[in-house]
N, C-alpha and C. Protein backbone atom coordinates (compact mmCIF):
# COMPACT_ATOMS: atom_id res chain seq x y z
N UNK A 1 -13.64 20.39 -7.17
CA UNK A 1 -13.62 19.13 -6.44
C UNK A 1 -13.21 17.98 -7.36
N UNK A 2 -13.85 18.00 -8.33
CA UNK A 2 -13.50 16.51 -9.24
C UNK A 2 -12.04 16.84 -9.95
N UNK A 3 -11.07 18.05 -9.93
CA UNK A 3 -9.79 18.63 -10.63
C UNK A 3 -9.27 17.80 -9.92
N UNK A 4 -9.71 17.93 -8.35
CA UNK A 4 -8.61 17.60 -7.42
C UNK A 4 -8.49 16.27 -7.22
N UNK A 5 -10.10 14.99 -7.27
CA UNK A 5 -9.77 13.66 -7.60
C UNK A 5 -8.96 13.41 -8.62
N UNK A 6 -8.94 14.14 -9.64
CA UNK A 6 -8.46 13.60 -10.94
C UNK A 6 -6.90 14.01 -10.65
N UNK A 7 -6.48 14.72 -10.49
CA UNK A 7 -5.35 15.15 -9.83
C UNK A 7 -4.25 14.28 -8.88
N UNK A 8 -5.08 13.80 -8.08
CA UNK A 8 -4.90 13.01 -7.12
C UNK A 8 -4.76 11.24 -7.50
N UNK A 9 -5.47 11.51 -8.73
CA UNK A 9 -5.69 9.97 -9.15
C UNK A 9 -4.01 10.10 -10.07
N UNK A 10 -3.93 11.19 -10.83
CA UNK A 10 -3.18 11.28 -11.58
C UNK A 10 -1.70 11.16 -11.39
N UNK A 11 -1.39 11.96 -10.12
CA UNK A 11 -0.31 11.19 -9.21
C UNK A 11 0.20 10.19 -8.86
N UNK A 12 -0.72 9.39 -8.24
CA UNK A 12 -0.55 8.16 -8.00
C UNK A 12 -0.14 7.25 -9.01
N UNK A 13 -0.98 7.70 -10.06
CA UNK A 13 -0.37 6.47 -11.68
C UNK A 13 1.05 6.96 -11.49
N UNK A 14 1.65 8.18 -11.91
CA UNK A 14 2.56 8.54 -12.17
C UNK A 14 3.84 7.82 -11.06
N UNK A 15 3.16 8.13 -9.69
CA UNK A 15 4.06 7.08 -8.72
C UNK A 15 4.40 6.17 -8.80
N UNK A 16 3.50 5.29 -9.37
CA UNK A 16 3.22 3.79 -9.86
C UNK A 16 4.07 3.44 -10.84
N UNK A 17 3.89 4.51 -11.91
CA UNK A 17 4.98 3.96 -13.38
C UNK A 17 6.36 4.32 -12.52
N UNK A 18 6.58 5.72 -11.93
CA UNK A 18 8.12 5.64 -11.50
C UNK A 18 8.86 4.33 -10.94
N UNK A 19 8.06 4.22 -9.65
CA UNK A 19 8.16 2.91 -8.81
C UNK A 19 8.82 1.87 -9.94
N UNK A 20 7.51 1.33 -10.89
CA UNK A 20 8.21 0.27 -12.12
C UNK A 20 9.50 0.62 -12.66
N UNK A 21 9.79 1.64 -12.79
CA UNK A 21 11.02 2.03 -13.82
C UNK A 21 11.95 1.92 -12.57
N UNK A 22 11.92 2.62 -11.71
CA UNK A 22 13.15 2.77 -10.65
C UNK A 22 13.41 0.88 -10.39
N UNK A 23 12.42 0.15 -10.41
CA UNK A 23 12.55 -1.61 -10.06
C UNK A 23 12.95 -2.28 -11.68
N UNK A 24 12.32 -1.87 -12.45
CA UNK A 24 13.63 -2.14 -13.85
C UNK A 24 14.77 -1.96 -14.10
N UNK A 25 15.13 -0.66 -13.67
CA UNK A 25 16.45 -0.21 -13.82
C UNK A 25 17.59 -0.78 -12.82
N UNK A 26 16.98 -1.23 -12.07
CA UNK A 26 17.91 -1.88 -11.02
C UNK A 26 17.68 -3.75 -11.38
N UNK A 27 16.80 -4.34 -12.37
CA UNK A 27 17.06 -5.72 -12.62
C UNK A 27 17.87 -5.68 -13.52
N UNK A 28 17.94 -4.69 -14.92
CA UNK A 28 18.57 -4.89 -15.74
C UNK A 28 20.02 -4.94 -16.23
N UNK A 29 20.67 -5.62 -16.67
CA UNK A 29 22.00 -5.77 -16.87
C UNK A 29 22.55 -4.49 -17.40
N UNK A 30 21.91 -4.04 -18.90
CA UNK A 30 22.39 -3.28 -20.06
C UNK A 30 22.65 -2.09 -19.23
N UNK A 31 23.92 -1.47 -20.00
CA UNK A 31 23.94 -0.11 -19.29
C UNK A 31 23.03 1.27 -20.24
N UNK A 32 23.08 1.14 -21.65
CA UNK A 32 21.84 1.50 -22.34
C UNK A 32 20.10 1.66 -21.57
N UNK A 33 19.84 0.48 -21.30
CA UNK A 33 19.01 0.67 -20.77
C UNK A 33 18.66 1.15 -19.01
N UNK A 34 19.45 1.23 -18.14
CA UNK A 34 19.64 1.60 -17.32
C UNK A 34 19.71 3.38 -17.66
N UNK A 35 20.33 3.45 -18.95
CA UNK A 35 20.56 5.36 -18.41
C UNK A 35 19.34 5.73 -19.32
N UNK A 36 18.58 4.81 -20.28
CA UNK A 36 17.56 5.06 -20.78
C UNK A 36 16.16 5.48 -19.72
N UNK A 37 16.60 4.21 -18.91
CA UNK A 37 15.75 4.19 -17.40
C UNK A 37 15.49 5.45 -16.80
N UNK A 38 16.96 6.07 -16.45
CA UNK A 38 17.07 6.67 -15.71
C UNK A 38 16.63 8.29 -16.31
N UNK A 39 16.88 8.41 -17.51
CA UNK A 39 15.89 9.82 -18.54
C UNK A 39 14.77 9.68 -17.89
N UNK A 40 13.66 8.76 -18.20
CA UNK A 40 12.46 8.39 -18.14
C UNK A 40 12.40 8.81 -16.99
N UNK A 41 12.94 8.02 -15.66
CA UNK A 41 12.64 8.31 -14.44
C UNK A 41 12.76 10.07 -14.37
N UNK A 42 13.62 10.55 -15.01
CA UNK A 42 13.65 11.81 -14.26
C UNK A 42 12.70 12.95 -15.04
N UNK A 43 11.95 12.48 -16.11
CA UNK A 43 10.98 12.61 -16.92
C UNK A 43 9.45 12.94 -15.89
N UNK A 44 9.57 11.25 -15.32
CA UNK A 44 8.49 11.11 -14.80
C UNK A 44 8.12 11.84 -13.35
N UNK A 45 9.76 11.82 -12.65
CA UNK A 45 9.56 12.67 -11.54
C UNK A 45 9.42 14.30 -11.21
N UNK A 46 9.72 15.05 -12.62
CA UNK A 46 9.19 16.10 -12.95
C UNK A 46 7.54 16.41 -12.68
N UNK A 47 7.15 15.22 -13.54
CA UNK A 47 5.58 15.11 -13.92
C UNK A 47 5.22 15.16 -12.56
N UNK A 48 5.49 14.29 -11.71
CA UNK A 48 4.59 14.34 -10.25
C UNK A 48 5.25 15.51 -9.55
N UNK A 49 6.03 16.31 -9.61
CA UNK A 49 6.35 17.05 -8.73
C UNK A 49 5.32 18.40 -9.57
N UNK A 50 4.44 18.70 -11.04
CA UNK A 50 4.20 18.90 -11.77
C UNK A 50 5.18 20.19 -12.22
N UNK A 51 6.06 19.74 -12.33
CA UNK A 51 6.84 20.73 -13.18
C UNK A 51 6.75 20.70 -14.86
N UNK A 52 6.79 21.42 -15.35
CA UNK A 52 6.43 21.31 -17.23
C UNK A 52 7.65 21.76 -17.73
């Protein structure tokens, strides 16, 4: 029971940071940082889908 709060909690952060990065990557000018962005993002969307 508490795997699955924590689990559940753990997701959500992870949604949360994507969300930020996917809304950075689209203010920022640099193209550096945009494909830097875009690693990360696909980093992070691994993590919630929990792939390792």
């Amino acid at each position: 029971m508490l795997t699955t709060i924590i689990t559940i909690l753990y997701l959500a952060l992870i949604a949360i940071i994507c969300i930020m990065v996917v809304i950075y990557v689209y203010k920022t000018e640099k193209i550096t940082e945009k494909i830097t962005g875009a690693i990360i993002l696909i980093l992070f969307i691994l993590r919630l889908l929990l792939i390792k």
